[in-house]
N, C-alpha and C. Protein backbone atom coordinates (compact mmCIF):
# COMPACT_ATOMS: atom_id res chain seq x y z
N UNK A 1 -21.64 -8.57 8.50
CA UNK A 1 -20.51 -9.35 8.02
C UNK A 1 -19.38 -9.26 9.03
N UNK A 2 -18.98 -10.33 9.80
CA UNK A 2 -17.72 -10.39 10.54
C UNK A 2 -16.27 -9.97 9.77
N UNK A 3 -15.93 -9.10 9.88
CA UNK A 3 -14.34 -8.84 9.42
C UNK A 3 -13.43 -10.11 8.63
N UNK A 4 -13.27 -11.07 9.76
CA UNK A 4 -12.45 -12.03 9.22
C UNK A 4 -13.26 -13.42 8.56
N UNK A 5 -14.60 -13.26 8.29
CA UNK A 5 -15.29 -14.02 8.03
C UNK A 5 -14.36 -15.31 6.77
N UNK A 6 -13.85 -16.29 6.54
CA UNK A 6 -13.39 -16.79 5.80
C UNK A 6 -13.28 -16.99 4.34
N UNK A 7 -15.26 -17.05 3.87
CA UNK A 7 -15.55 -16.60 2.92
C UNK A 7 -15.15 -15.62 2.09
N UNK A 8 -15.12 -14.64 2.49
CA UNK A 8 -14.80 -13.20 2.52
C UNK A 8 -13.10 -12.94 2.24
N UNK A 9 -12.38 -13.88 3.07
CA UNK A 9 -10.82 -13.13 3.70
C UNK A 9 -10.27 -14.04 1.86
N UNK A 10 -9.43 -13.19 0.98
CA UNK A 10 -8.99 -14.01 0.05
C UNK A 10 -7.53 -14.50 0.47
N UNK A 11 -7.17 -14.73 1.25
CA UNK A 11 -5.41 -15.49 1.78
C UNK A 11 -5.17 -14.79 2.71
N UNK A 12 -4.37 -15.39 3.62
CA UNK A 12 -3.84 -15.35 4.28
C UNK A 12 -2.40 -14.98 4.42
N UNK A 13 -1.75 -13.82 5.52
CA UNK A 13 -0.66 -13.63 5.39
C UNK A 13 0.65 -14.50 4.84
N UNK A 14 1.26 -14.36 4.03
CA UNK A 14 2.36 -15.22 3.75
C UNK A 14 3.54 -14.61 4.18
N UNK A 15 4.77 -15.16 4.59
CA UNK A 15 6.04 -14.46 5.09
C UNK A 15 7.20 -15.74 3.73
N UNK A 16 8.23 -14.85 3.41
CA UNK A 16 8.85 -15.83 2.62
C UNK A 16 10.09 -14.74 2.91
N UNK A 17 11.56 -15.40 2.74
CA UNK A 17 12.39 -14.38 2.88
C UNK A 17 12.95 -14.58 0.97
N UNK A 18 12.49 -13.15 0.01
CA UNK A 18 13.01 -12.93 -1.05
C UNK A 18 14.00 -12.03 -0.94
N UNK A 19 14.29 -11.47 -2.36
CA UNK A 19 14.83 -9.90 -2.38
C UNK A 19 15.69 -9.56 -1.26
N UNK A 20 16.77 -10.66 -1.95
CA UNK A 20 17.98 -9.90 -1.00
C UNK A 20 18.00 -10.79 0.37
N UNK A 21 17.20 -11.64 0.86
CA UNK A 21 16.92 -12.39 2.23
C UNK A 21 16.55 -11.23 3.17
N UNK A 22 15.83 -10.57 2.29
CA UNK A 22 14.62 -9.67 3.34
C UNK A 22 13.25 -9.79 3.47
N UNK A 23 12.86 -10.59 5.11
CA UNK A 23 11.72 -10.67 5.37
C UNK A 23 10.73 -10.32 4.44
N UNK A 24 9.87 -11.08 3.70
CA UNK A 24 8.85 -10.45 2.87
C UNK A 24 7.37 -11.01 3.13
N UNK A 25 6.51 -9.98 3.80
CA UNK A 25 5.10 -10.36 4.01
C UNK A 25 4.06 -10.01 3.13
N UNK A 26 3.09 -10.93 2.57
CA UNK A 26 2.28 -10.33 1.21
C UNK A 26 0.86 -10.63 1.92
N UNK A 27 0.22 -10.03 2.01
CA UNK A 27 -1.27 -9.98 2.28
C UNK A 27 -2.05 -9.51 0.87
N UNK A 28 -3.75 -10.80 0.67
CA UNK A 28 -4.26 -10.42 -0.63
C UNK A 28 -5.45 -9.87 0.51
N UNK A 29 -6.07 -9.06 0.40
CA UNK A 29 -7.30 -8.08 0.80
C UNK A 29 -8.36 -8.38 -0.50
N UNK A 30 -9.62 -8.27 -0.18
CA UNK A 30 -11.09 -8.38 -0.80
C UNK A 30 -10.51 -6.75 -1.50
N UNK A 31 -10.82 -6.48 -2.69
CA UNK A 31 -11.09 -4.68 -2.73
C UNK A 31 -11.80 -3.90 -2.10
N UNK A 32 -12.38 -4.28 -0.66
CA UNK A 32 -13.27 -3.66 0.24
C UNK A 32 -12.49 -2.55 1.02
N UNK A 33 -13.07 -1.68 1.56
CA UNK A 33 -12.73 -0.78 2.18
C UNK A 33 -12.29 -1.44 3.72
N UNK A 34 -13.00 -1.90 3.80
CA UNK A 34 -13.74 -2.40 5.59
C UNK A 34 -11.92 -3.21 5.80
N UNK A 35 -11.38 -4.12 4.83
CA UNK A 35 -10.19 -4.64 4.67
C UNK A 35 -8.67 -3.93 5.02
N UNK A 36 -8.99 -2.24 4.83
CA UNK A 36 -7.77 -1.55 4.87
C UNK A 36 -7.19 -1.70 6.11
N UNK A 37 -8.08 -1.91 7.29
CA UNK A 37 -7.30 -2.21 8.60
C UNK A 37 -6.38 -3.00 8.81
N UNK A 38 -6.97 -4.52 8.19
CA UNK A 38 -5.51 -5.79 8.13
C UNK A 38 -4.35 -5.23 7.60
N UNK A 39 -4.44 -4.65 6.89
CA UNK A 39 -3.09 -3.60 5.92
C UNK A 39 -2.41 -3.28 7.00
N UNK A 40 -3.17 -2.21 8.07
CA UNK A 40 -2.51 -1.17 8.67
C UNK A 40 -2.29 -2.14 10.07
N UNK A 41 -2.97 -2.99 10.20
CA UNK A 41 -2.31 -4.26 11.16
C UNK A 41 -0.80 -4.60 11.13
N UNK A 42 -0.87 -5.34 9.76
CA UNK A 42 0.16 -5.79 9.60
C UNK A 42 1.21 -5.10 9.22
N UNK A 43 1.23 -3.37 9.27
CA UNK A 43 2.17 -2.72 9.42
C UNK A 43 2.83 -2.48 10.79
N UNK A 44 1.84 -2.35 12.00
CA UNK A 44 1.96 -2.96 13.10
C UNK A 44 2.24 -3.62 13.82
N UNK A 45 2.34 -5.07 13.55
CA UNK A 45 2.77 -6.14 13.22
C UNK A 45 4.08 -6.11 13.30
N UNK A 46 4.65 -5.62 11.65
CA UNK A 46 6.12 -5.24 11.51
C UNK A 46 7.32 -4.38 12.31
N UNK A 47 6.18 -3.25 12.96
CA UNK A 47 7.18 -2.86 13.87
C UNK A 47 7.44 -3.40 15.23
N UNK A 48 6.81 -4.36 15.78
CA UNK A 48 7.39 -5.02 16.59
C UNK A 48 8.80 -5.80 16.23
N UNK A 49 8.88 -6.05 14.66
CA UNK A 49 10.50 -7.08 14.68
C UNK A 49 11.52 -6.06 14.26
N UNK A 50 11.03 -4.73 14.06
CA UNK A 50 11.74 -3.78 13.84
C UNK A 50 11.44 -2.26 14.72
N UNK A 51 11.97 -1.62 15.33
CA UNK A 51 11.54 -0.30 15.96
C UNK A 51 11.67 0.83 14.57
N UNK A 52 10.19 1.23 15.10
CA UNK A 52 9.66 2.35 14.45
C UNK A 52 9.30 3.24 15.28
N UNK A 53 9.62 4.83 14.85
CA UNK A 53 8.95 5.48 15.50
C UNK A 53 8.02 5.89 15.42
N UNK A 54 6.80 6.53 16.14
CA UNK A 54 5.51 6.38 16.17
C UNK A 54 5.14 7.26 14.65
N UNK A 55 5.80 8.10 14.83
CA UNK A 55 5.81 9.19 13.34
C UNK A 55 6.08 8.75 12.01
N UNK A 56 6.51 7.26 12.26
CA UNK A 56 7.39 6.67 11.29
C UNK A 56 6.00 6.02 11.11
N UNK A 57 5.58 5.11 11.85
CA UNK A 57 5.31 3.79 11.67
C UNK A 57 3.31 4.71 10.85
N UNK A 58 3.18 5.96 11.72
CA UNK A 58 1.57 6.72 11.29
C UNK A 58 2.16 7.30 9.95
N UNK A 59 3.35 7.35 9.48
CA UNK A 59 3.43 8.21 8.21
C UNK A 59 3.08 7.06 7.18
N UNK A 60 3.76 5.84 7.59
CA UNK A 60 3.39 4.44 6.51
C UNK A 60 1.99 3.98 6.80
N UNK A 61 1.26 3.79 7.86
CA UNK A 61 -0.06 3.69 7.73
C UNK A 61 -1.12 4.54 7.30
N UNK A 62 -0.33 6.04 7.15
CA UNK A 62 -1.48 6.60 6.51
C UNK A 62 -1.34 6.35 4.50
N UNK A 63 0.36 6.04 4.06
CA UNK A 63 0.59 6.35 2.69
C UNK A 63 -0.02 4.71 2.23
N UNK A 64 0.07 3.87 3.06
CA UNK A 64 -0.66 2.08 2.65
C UNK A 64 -1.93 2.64 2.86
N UNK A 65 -2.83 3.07 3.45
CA UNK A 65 -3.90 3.67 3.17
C UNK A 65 -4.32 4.03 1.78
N UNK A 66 -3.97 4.82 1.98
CA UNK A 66 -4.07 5.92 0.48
C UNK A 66 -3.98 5.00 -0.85
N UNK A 67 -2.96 4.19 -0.57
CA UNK A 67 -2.64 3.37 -1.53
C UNK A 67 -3.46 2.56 -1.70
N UNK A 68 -3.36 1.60 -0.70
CA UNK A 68 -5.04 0.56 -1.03
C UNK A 68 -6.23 1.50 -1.13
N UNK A 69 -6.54 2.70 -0.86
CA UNK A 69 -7.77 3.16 -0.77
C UNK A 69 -8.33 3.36 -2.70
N UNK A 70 -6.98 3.59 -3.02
CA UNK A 70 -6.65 4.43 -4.48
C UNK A 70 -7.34 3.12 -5.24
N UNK A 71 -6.61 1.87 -5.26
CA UNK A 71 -6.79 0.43 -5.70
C UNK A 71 -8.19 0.66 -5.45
N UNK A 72 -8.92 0.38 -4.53
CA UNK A 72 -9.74 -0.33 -3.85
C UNK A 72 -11.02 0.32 -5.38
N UNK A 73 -10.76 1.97 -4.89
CA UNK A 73 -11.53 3.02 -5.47
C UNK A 73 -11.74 3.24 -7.29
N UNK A 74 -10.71 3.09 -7.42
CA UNK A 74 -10.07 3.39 -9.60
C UNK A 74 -9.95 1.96 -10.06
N UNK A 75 -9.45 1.15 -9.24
CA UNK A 75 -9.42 -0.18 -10.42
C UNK A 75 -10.50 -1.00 -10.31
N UNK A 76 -11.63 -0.97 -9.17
CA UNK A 76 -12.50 -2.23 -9.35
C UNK A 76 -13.84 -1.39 -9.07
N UNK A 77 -13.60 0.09 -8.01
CA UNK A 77 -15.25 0.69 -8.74
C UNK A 77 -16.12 0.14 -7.75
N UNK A 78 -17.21 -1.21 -8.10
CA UNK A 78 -18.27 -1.95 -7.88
C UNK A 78 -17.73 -3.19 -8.07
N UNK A 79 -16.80 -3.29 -8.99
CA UNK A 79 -16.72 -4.60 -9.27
C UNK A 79 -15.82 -5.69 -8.16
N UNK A 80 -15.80 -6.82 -8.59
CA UNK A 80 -15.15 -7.73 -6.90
C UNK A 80 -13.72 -7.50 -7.53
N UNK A 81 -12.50 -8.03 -6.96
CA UNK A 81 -11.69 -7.64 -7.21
C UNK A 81 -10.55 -7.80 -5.58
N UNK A 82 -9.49 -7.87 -5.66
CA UNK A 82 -8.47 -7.95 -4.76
C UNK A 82 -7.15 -6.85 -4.60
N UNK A 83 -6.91 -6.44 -3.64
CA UNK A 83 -5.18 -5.65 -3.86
C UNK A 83 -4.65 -6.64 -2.75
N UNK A 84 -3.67 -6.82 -3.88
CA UNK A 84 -2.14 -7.52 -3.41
C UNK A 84 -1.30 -6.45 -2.31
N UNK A 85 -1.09 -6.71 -0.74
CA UNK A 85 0.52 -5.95 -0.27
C UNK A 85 1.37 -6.24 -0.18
N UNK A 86 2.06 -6.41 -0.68
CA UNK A 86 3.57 -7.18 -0.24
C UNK A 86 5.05 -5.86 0.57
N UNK A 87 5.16 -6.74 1.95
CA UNK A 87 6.32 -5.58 2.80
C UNK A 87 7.20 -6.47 2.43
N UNK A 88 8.16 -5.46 2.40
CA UNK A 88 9.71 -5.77 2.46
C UNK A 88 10.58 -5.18 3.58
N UNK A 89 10.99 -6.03 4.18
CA UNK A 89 11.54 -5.76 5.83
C UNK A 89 13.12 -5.69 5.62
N UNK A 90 14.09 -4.62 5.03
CA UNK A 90 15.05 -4.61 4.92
C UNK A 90 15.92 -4.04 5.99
N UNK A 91 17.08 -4.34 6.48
CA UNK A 91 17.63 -3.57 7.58
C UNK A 91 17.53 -2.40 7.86
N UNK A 92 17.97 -1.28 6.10
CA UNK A 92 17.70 0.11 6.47
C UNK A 92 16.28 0.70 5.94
N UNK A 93 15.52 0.13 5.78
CA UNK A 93 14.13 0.37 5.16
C UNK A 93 13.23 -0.74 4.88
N UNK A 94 11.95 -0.06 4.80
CA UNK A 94 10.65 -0.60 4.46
C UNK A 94 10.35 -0.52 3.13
N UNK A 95 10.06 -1.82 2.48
CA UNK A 95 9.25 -1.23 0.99
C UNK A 95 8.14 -1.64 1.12
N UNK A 96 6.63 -1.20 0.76
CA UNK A 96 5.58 -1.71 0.24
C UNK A 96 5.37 -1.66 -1.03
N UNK A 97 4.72 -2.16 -1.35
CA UNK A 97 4.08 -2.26 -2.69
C UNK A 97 2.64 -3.01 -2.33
N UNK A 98 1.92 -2.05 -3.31
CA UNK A 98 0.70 -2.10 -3.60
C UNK A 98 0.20 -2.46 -4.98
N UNK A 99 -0.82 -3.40 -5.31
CA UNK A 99 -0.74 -4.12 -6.45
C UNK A 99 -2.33 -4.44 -6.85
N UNK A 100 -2.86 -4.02 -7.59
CA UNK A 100 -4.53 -4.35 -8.10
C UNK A 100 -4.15 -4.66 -9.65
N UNK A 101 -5.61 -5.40 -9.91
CA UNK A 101 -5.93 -5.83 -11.77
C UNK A 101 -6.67 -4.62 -12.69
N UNK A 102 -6.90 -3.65 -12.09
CA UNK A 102 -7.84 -2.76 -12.40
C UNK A 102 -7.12 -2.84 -13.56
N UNK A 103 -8.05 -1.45 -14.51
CA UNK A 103 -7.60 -1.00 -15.86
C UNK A 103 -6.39 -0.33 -15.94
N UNK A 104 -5.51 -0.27 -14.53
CA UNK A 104 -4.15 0.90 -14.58
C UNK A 104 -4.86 2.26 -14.57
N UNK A 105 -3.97 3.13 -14.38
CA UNK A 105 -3.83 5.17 -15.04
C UNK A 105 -2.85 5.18 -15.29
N UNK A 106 -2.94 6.56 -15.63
CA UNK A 106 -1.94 7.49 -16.11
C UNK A 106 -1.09 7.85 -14.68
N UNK A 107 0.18 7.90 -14.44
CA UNK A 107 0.63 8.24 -13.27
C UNK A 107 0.55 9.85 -13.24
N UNK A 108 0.15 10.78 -12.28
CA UNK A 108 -0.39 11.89 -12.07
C UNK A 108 1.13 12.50 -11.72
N UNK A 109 1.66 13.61 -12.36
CA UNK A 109 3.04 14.53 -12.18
C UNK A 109 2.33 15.51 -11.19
N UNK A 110 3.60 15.11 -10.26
CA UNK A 110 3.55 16.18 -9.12
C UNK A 110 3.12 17.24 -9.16
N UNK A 111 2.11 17.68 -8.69
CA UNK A 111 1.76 19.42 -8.30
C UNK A 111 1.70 19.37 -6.85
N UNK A 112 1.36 21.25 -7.60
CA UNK A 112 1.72 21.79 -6.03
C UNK A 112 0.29 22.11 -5.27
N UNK A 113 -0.36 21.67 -4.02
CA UNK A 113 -1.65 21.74 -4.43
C UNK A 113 -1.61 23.27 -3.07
N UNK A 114 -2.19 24.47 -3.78
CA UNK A 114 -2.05 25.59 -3.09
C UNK A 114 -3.61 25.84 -2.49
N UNK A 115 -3.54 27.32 -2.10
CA UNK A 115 -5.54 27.37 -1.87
C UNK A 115 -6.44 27.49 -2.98
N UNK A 116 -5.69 27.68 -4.45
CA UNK A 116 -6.50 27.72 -5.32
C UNK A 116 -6.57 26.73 -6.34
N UNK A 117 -5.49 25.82 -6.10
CA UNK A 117 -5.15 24.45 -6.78
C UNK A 117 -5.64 23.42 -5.80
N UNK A 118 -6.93 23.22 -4.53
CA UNK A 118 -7.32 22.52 -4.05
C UNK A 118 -8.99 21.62 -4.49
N UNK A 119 -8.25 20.50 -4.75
CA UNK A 119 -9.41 19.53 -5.69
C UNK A 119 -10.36 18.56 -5.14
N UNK A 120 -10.95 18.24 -5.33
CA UNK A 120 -11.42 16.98 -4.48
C UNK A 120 -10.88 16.20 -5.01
N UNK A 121 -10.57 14.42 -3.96
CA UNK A 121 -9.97 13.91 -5.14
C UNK A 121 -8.44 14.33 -5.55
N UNK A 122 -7.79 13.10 -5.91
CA UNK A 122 -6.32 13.17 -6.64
C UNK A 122 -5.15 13.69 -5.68
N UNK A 123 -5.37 14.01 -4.52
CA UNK A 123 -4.85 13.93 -3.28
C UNK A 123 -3.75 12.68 -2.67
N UNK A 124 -4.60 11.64 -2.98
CA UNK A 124 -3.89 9.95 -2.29
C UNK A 124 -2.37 10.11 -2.93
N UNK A 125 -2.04 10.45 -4.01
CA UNK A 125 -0.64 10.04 -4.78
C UNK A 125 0.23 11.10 -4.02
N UNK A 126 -0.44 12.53 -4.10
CA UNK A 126 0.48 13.38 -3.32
C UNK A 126 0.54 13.31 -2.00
N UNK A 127 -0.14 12.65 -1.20
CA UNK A 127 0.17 12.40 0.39
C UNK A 127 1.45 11.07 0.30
N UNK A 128 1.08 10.68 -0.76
CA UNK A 128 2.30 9.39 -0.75
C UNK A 128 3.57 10.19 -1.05
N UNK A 129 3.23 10.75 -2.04
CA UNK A 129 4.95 11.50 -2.49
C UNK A 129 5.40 12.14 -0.99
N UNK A 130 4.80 12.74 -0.44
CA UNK A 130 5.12 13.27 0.41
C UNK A 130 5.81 12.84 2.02
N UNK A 131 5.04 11.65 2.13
CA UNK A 131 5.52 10.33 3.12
C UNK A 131 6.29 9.46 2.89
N UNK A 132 6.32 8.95 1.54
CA UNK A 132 7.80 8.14 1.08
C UNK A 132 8.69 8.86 1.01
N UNK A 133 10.07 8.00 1.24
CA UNK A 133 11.40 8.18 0.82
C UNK A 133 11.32 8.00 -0.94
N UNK A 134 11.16 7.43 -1.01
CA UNK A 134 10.89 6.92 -2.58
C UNK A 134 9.91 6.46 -3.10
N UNK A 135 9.32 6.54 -4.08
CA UNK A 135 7.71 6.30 -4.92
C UNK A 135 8.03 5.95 -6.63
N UNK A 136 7.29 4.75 -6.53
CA UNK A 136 7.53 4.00 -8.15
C UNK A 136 6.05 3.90 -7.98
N UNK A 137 5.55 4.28 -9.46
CA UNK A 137 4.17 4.12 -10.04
C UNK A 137 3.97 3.79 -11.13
N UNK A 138 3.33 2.47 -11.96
CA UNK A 138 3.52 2.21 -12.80
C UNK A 138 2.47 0.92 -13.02
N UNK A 139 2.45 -0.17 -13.67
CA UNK A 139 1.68 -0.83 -13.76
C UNK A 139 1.57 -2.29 -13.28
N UNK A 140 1.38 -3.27 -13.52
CA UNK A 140 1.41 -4.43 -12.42
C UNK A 140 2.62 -5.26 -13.41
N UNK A 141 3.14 -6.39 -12.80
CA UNK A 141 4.31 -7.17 -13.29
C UNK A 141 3.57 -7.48 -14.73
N UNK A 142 2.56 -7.74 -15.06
CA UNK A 142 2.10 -8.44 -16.27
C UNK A 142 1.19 -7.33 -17.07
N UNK A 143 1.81 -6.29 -16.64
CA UNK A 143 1.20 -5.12 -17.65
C UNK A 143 0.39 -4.97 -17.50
N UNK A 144 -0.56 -5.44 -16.88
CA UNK A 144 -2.04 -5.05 -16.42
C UNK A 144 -2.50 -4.40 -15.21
N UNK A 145 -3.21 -3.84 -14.66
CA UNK A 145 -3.30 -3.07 -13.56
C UNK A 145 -2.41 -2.41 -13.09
N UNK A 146 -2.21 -2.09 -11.64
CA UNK A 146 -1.48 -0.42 -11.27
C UNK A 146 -0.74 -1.24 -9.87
N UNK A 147 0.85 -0.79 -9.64
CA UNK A 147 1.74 -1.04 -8.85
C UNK A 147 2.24 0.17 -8.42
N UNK A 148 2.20 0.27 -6.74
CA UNK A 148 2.63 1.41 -6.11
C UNK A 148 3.48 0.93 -5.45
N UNK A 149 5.34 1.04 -5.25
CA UNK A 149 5.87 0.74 -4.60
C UNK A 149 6.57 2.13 -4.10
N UNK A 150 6.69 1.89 -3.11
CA UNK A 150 7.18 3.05 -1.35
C UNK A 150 7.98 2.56 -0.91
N UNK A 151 9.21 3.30 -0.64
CA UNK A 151 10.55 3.36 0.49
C UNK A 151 10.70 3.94 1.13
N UNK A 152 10.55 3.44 2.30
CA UNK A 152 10.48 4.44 3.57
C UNK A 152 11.74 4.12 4.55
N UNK A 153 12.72 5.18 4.28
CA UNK A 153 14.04 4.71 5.37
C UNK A 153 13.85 4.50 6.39
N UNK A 154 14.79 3.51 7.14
CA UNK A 154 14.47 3.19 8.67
C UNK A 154 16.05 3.21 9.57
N UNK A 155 16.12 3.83 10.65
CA UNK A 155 17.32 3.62 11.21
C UNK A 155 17.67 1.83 11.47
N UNK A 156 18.80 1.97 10.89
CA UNK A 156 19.09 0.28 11.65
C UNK A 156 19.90 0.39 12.88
């Protein structure tokens, strides 16, 4: 299967300026794994119209990771299915949000994960807490499925 095969690709990047008249790019991804790259593209992408530093720009490609990986993994399983990204390109920060139809969860309260509190699994949310500036977890605009939105400060 070619990557960008058409069949396959469900939309195409959109750019619209919302929220405030801040640049906003939404990419829909297949729920495939093989897909997480365009993600981390088009975070790439973004720091060309904005400077990031390299620490900056690998701390958000690894927490959009995690995030689509989480989607990709708990809400669709086997089944076909899509995650929504939508960036928000604000002067002093980045927001993503991450967006699937799955069945939702329970949002998981912070622990501390030590050498004897190490799990397989359930990891992705705490690498995010840990890389965002800010973390909203909760469910999709229409009550259905699971919304991860991330703020990640940026020097302007």
């Amino acid at each position: 299967m070619n990557l960008l095969e058409p069949s396959e690709f469900m939309g195409t990047p959109t750019t619209s300026t919302t929220n405030g008249g801040a640049p906003t790019v939404r990419l829909t991804i297949p729920a495939k794994a093989e897909y997480i790259t365009l993600v981390r593209l088009a975070l790439s992408g973004l720091s060309q119209s904005r400077e990031l530093s390299d620490e900056t720009l690998g701390d958000l490609k690894l927490a959009v990771t995690e995030a689509c990986s989480n989607s990709i993994r708990h809400a669709y399983g086997d089944r076909e299915g899509s995650v929504e990204v939508v960036y928000e390109l604000h002067p002093d920060r980045l927001v993503v949000e991450v967006c699937d139809d799955g069945p939702g969860f329970s949002v998981p309260e912070p622990t501390l994960v030590g050498e004897d509190g190490l799990h397989e699994g359930g990891l992705g949310i705490a690498i995010i807490r840990e890389l965002a500036d800010e973390l909203e977890l909760g469910s999709g605009d229409s009550g259905q499925g699971s919304r991860l939105r991330l703020v990640k400060f940026i020097q302007a």
